[in-house]
C-alpha atoms as a PDB file:
ATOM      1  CA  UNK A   1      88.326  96.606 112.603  1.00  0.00           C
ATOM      2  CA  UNK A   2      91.404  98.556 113.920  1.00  0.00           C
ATOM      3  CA  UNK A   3      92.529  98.702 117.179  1.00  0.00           C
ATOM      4  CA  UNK A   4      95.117 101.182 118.283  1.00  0.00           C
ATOM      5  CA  UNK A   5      96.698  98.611 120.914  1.00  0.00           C
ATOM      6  CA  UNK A   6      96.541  95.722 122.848  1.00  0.00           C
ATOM      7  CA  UNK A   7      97.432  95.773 125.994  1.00  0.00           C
ATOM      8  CA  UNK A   8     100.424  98.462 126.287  1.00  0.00           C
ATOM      9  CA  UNK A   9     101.221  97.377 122.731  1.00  0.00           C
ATOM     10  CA  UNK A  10     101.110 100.245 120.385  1.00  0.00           C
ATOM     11  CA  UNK A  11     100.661  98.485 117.070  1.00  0.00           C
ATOM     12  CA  UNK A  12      98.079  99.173 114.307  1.00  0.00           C
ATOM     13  CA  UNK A  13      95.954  96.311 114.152  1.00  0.00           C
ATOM     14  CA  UNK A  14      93.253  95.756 111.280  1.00  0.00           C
ATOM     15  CA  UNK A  15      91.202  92.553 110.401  1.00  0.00           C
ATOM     16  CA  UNK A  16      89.378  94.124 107.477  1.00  0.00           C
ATOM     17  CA  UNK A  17      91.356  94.781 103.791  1.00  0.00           C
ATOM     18  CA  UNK A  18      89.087  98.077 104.099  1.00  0.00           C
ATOM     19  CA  UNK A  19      90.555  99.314 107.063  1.00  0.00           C
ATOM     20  CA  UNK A  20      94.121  98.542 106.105  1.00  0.00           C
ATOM     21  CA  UNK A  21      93.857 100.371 102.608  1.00  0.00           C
ATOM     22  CA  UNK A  22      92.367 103.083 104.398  1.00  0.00           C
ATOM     23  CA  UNK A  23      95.401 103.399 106.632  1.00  0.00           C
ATOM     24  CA  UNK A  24      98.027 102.921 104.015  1.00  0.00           C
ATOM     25  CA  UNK A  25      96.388 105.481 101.617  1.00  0.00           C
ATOM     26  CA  UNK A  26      98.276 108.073 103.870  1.00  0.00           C
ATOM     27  CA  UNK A  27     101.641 106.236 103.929  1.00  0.00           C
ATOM     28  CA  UNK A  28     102.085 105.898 100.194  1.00  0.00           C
ATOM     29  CA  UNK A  29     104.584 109.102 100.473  1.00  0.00           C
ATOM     30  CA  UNK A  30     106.717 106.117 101.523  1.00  0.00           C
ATOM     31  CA  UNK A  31     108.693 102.705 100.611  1.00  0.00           C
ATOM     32  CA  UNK A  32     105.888 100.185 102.057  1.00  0.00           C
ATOM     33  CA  UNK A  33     107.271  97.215 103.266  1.00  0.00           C
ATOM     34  CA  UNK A  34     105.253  93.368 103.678  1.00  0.00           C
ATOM     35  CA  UNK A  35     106.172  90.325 106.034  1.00  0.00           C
ATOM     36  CA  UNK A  36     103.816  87.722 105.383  1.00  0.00           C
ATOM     37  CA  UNK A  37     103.763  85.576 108.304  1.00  0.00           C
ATOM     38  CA  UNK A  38     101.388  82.722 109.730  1.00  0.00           C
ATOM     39  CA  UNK A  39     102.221  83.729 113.497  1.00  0.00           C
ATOM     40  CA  UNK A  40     103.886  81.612 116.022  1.00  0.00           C
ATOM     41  CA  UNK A  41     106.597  84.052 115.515  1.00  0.00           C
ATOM     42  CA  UNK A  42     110.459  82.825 116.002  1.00  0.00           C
ATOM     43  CA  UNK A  43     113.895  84.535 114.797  1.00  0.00           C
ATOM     44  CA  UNK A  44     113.958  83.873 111.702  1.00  0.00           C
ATOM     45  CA  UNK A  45     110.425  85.726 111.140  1.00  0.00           C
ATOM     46  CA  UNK A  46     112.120  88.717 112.966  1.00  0.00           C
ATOM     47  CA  UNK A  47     114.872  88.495 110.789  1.00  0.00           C
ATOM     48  CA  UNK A  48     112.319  89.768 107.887  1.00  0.00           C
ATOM     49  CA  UNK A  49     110.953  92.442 110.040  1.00  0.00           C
ATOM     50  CA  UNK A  50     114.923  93.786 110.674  1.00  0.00           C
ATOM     51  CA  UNK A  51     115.181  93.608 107.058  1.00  0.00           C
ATOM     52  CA  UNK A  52     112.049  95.235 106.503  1.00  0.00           C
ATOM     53  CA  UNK A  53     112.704  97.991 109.366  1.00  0.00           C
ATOM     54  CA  UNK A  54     115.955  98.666 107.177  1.00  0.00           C
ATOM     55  CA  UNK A  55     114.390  99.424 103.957  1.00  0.00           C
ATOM     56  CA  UNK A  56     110.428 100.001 104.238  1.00  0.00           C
ATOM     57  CA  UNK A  57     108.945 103.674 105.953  1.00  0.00           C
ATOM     58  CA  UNK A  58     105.908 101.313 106.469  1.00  0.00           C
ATOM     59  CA  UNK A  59     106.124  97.751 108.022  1.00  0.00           C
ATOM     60  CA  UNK A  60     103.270  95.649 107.542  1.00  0.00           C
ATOM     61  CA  UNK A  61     103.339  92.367 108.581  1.00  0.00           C
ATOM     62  CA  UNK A  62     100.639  90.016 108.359  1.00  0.00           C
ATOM     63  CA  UNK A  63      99.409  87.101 110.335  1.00  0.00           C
ATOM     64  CA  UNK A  64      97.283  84.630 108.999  1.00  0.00           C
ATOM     65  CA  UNK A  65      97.116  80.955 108.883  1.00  0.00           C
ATOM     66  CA  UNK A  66      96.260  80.273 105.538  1.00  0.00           C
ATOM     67  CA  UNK A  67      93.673  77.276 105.329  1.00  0.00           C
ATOM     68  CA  UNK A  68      94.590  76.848 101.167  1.00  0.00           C
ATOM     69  CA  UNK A  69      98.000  75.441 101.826  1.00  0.00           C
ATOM     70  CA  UNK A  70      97.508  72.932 104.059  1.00  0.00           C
ATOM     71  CA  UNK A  71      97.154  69.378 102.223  1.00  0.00           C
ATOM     72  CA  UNK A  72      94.978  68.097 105.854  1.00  0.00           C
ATOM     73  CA  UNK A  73      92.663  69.607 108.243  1.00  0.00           C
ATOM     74  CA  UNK A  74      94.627  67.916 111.129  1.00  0.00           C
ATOM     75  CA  UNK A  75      97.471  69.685 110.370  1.00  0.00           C
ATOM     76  CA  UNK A  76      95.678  72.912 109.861  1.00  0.00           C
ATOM     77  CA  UNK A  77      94.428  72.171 113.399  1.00  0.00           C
ATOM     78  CA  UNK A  78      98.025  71.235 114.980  1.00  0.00           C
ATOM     79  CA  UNK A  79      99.824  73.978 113.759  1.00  0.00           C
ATOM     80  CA  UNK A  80     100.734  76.455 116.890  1.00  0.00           C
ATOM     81  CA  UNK A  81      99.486  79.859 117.530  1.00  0.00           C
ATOM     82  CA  UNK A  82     100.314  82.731 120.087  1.00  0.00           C
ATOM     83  CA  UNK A  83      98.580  85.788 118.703  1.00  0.00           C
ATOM     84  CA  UNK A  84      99.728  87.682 122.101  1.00  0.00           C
ATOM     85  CA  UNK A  85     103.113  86.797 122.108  1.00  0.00           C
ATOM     86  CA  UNK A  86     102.934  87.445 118.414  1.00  0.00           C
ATOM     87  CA  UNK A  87     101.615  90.916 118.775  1.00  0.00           C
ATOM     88  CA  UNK A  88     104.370  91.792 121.353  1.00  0.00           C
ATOM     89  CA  UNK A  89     107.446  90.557 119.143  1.00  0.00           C
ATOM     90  CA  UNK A  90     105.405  92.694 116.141  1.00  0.00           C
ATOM     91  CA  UNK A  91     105.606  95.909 118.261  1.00  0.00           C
ATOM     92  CA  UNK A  92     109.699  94.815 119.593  1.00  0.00           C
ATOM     93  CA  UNK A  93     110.598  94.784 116.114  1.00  0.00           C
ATOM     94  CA  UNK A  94     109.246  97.861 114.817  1.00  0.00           C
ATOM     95  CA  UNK A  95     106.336  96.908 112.828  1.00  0.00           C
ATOM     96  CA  UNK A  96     103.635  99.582 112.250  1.00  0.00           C
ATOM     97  CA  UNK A  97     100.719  97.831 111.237  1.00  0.00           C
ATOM     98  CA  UNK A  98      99.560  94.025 111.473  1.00  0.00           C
ATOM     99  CA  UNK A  99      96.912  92.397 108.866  1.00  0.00           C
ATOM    100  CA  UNK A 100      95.235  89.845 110.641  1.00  0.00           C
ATOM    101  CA  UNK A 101      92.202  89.368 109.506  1.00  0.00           C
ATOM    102  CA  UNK A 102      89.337  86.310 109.867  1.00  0.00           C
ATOM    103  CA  UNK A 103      88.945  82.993 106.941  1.00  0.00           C
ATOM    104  CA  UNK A 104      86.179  84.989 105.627  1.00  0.00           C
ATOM    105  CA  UNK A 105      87.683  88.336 104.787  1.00  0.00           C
ATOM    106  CA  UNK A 106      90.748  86.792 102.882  1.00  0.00           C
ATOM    107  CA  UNK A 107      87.929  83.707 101.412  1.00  0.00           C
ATOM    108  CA  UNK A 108      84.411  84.480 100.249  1.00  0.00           C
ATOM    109  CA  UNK A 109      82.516  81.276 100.700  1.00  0.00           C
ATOM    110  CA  UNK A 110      81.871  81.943  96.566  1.00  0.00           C
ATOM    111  CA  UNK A 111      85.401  82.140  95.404  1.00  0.00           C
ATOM    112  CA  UNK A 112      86.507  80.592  92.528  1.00  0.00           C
ATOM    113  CA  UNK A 113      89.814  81.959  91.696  1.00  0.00           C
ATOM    114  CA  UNK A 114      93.437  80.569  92.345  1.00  0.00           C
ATOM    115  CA  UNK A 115      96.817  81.723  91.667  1.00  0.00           C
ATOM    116  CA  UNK A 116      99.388  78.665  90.429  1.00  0.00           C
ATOM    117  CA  UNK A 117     102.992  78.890  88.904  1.00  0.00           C
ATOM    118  CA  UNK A 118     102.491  75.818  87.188  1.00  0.00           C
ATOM    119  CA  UNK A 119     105.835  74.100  86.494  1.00  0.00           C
ATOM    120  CA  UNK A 120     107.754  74.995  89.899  1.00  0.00           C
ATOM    121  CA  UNK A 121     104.940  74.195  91.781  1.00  0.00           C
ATOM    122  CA  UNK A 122     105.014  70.942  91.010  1.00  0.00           C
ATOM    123  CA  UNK A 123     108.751  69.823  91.643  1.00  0.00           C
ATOM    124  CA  UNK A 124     110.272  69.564  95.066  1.00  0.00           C
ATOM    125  CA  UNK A 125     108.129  69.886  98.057  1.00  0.00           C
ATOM    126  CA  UNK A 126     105.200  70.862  95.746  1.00  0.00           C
ATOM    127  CA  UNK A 127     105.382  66.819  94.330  1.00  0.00           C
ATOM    128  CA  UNK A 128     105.344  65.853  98.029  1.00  0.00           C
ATOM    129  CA  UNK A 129     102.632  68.386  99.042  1.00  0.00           C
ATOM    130  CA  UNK A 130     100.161  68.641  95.737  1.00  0.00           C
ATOM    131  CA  UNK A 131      98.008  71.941  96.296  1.00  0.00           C
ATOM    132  CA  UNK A 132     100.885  73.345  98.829  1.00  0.00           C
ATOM    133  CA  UNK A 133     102.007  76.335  96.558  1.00  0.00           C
ATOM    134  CA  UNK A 134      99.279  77.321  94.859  1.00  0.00           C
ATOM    135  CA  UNK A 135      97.646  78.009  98.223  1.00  0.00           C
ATOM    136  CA  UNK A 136     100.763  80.122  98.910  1.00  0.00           C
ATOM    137  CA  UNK A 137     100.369  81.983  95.762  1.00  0.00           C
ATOM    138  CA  UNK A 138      97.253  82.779  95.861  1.00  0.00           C
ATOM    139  CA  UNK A 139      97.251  84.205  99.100  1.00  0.00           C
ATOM    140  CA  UNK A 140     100.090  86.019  98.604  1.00  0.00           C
ATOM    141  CA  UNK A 141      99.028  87.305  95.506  1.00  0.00           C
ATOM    142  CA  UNK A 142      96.176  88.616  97.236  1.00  0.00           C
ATOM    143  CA  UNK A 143      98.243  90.493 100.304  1.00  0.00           C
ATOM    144  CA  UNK A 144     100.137  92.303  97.656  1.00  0.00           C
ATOM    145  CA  UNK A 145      97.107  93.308  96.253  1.00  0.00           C
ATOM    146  CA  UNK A 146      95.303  94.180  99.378  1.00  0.00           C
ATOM    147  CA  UNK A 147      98.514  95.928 100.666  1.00  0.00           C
ATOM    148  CA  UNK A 148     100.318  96.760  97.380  1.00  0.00           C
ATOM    149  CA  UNK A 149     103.920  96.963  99.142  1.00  0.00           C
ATOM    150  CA  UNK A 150     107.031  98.430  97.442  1.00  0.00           C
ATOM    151  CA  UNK A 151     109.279  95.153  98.940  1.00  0.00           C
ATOM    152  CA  UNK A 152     108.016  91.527 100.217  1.00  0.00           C
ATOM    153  CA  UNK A 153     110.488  89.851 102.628  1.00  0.00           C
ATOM    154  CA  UNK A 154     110.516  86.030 102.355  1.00  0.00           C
ATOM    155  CA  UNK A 155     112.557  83.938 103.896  1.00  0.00           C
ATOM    156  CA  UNK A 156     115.368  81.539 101.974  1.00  0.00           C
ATOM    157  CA  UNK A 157     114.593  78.223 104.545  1.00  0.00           C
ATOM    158  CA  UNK A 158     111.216  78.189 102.146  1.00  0.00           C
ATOM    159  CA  UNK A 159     113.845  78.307  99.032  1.00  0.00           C
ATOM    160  CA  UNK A 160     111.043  76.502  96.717  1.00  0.00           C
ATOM    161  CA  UNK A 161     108.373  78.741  98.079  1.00  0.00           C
ATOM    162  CA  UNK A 162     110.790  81.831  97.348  1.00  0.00           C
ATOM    163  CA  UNK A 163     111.378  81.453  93.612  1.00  0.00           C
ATOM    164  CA  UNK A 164     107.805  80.164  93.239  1.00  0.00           C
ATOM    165  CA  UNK A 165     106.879  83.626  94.836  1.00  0.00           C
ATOM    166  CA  UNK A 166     109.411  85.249  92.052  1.00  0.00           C
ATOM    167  CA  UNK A 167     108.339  83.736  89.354  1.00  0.00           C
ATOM    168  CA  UNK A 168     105.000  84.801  90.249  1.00  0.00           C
ATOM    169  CA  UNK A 169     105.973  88.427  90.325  1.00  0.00           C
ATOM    170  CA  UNK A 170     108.067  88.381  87.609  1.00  0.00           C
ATOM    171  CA  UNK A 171     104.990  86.646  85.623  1.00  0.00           C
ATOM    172  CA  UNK A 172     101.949  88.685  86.568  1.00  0.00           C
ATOM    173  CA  UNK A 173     103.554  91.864  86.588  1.00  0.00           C
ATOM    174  CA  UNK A 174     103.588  92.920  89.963  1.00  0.00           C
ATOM    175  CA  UNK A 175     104.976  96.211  91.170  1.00  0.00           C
ATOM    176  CA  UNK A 176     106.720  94.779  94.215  1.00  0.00           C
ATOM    177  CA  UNK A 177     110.606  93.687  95.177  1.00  0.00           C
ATOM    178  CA  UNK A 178     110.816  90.508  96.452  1.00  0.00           C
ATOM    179  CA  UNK A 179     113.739  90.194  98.884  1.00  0.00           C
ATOM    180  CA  UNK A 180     115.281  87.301 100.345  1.00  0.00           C
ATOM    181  CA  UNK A 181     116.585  87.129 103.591  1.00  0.00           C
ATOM    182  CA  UNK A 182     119.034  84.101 104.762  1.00  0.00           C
ATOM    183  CA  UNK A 183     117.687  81.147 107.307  1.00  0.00           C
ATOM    184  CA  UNK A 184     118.347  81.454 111.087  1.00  0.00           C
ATOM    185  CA  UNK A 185     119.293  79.112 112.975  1.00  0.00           C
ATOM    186  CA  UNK A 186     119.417  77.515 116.321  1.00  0.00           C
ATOM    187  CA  UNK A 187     122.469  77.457 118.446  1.00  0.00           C
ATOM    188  CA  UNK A 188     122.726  73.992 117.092  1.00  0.00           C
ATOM    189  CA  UNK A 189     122.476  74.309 113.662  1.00  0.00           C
ATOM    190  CA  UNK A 190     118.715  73.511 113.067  1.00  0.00           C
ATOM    191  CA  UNK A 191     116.498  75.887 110.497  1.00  0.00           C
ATOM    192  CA  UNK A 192     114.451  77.800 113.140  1.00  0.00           C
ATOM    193  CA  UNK A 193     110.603  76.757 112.092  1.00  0.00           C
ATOM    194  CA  UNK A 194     107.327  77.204 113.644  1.00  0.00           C
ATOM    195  CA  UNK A 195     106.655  73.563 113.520  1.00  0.00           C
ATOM    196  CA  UNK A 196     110.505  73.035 115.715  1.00  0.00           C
ATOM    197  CA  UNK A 197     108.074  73.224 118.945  1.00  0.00           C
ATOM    198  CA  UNK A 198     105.919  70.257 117.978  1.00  0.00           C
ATOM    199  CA  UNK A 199     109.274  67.744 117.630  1.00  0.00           C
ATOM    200  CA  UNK A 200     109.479  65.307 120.976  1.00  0.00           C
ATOM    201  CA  UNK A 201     112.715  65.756 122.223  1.00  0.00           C
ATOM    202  CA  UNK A 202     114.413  62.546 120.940  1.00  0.00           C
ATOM    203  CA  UNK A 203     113.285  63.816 117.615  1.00  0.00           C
ATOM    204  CA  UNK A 204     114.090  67.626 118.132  1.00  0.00           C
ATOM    205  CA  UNK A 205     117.670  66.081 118.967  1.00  0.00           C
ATOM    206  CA  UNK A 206     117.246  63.758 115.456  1.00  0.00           C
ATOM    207  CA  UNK A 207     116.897  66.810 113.108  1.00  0.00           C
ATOM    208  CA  UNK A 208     120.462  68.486 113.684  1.00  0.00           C
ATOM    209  CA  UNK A 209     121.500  66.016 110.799  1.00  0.00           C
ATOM    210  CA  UNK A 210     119.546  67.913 108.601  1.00  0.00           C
ATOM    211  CA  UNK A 211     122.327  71.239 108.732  1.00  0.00           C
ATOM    212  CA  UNK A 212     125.253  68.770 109.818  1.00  0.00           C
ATOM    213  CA  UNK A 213     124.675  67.226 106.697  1.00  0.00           C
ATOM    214  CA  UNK A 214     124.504  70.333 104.800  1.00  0.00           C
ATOM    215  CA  UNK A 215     127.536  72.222 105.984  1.00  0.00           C
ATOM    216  CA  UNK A 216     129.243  68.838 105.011  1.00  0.00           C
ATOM    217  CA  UNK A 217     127.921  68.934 101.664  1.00  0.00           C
ATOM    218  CA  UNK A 218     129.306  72.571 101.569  1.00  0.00           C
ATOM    219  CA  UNK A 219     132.825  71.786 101.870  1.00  0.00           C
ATOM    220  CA  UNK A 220     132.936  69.002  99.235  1.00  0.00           C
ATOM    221  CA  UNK A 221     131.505  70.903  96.699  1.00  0.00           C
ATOM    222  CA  UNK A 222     133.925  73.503  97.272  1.00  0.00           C
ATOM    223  CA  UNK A 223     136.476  70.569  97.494  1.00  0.00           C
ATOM    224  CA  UNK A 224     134.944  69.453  93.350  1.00  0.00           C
ATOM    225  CA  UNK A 225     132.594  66.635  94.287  1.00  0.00           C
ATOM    226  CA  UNK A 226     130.146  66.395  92.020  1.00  0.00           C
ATOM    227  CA  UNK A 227     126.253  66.700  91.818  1.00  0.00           C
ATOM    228  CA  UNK A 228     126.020  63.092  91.962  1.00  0.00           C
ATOM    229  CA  UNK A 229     128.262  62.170  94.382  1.00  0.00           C
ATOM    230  CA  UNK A 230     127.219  65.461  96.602  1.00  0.00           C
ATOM    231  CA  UNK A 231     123.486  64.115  96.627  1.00  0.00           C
ATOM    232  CA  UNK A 232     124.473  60.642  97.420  1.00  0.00           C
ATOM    233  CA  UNK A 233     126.205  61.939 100.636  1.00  0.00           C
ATOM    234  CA  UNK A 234     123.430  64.190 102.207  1.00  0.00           C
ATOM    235  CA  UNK A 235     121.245  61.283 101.674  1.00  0.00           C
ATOM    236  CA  UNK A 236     123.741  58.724 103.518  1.00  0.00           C
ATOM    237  CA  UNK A 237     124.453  61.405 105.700  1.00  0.00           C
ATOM    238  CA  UNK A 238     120.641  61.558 106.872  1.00  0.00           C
ATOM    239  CA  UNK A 239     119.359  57.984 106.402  1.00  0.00           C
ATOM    240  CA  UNK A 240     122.161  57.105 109.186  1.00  0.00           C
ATOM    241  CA  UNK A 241     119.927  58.836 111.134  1.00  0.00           C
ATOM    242  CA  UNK A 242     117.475  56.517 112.154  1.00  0.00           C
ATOM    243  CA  UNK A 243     114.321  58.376 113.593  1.00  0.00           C
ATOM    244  CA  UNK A 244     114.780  60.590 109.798  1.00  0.00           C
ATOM    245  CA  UNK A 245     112.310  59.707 107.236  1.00  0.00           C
ATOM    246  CA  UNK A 246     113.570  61.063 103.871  1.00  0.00           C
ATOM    247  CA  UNK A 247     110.874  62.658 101.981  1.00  0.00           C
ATOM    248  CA  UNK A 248     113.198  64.164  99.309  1.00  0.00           C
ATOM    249  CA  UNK A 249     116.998  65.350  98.827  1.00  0.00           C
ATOM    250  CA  UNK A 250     117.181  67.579  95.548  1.00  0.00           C
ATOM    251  CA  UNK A 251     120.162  69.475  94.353  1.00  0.00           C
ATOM    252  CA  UNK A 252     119.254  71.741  91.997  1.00  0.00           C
ATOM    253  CA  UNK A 253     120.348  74.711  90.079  1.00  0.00           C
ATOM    254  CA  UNK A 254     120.116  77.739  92.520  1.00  0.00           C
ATOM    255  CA  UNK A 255     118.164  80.035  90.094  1.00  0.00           C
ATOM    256  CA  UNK A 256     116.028  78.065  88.056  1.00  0.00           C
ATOM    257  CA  UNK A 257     115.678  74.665  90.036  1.00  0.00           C
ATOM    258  CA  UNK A 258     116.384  72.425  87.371  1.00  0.00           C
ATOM    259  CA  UNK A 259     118.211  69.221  88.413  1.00  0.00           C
ATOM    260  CA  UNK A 260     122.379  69.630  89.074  1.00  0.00           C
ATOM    261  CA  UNK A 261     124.037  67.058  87.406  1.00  0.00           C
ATOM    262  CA  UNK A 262     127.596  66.521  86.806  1.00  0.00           C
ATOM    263  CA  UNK A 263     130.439  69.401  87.420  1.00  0.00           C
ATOM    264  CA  UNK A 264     129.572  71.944  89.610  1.00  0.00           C
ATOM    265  CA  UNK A 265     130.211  75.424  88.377  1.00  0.00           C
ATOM    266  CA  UNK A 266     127.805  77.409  89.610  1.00  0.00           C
ATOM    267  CA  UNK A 267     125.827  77.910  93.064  1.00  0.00           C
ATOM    268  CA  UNK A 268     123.202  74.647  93.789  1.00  0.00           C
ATOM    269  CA  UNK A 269     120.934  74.530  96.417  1.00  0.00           C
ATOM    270  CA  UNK A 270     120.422  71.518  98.440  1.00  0.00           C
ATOM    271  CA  UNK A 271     116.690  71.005  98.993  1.00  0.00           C
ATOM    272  CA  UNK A 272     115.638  68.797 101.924  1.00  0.00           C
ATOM    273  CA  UNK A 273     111.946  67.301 103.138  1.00  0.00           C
ATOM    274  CA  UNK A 274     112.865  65.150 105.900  1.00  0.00           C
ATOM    275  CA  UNK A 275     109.881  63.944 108.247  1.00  0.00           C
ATOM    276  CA  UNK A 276     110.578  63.153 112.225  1.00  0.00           C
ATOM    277  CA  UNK A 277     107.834  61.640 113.517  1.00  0.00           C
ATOM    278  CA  UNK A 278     104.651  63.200 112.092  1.00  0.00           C
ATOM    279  CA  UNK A 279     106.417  66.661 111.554  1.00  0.00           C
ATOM    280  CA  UNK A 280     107.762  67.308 108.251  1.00  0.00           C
ATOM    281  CA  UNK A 281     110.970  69.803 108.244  1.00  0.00           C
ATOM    282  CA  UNK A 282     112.453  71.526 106.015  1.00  0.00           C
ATOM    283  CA  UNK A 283     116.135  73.040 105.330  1.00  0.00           C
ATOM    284  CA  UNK A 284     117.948  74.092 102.491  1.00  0.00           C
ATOM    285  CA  UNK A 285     121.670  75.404 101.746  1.00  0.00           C
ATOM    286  CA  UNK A 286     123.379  77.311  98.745  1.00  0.00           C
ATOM    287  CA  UNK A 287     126.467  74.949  98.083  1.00  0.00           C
ATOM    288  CA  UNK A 288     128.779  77.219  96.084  1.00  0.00           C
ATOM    289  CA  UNK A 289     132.115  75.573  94.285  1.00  0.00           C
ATOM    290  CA  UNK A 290     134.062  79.582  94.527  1.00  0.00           C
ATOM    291  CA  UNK A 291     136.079  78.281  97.400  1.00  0.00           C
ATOM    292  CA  UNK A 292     135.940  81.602  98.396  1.00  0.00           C
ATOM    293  CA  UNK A 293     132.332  81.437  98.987  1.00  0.00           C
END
């Protein structure tokens, strides 16, 4: 179905993959541009439109909260949605069209087929949330082939989910640029995520540690602390926090993800799954030795 507005909102809207090919078979004279999104739209997920904007003719963003990657129904349930609000900060930023279609358009009750990157899926978050990424990739890997974009914007905040994403690509061949953009955040450090609005505020006030103790971890690696001794401090860093439960504190090589030990002589990323209360957050940071950097 395609409606030509909501409201005053002058945004393509299309719930079937029909629809939306239809439309986009008279845009392909352009760069095609795709922001997959699950909604409750923040910053951060305007930050890939602006990106998109920049570089794309067409911006399509999609919204759809995908049932695959959720490891329990309650959380599936509990996650937030605004579709409204959503479809205004679509049109604000310049989108053109928005995928959003129903369970059973992206799922036939039938389907048997999943997408999985099999070795990075399993590390990280993915060892904390079995099932998480293939869900991702296999939706994904079905937007770019409903949409077949030129560029994919992702964010970095999902650093896991964004070389998982790449590796995909790079694996199955597809025709698409997958761009990164960098995590915004709140005025007081904290990864903007849609799951912030669900932290109480004792815990909303808990999770600045999470940044505080990356930037910290930033400087002494550019000072020559080492992998060890870099891991060892976010994790003090956080656990002093007390209403933090650590669900993992990685530092890994920035590229491939393999464990950082030792020297540091090339960019690491600090991977954290920290849970306040029943919400599980996530942040990440490239540390970089250049002392330039």
């Amino acid at each position: 179905m395609q409606h030509n507005g909501i409201g005053e909102l002058q945004v393509q809207i299309f719930e079937s993959r029909s629809a939306l090919r239809d439309y986009l078979s008279t845009r392909r004279d352009g760069r095609v541009a795709l922001v997959p999104t699950m909604g409750f739209l923040h910053a951060g997920h305007m930050a890939l439109v602006a990106a998109a904007r920049a570089r794309g003719d067409t911006v399509v963003a999609s919204l759809f909260v995908n049932p695959t990657q959720f490891g329990e129904a309650a959380d599936l349930a509990a996650y937030p949605r605004d579709e409204t609000r959503d479809m205004a900060m679509f049109r604000q930023g310049g989108v053109d069209a928005v995928f959003m279609p129903p369970v059973d358009e992206m799922y036939a009750p039938d389907a048997e087929t999943v997408v999985e990157v099999t070795e990075l899926s399993k590390v990280l978050t993915g060892a904390v949330r079995p099932g998480h990424f293939r869900g991702v990739t296999t939706v994904v890997a079905k937007l770019f082939n409903i949409v077949q974009p030129d560029l994919a914007f992702f964010g970095e905040k999902d650093f896991q989910q964004l070389q998982v994403i790449r590796r995909m690509v790079k694996d199955l061949d597809f025709p698409v640029e997958i761009v990164g953009v960098p995590t915004v955040r709140e005025a007081d450090g904290l990864a903007m995520s849609s799951r912030n609005v669900r932290l109480g505020a004792e815990d909303r006030a808990a999770a600045v540690v999470l940044s505080r103790a990356l930037f910290a971890a930033a400087e002494r690696c550019r000072d020559g602390a080492s992998a060890e001794e870099l891991q060892e401090f976010i994790t003090k860093t956080i656990a002093a926090e007390p209403r933090a439960d650590i669900m993992g504190v990685d530092l890994c090589d920035a590229e491939t993800l393999e464990p950082a030990t030792g020297e540091i002589t090339r960019p690491v990323v600090a991977l954290l799954a920290v849970a306040f209360g029943d919400v599980l957050l996530i942040d990440q940071h490239v540390l970089n030795p250049d002392a330039g950097a």
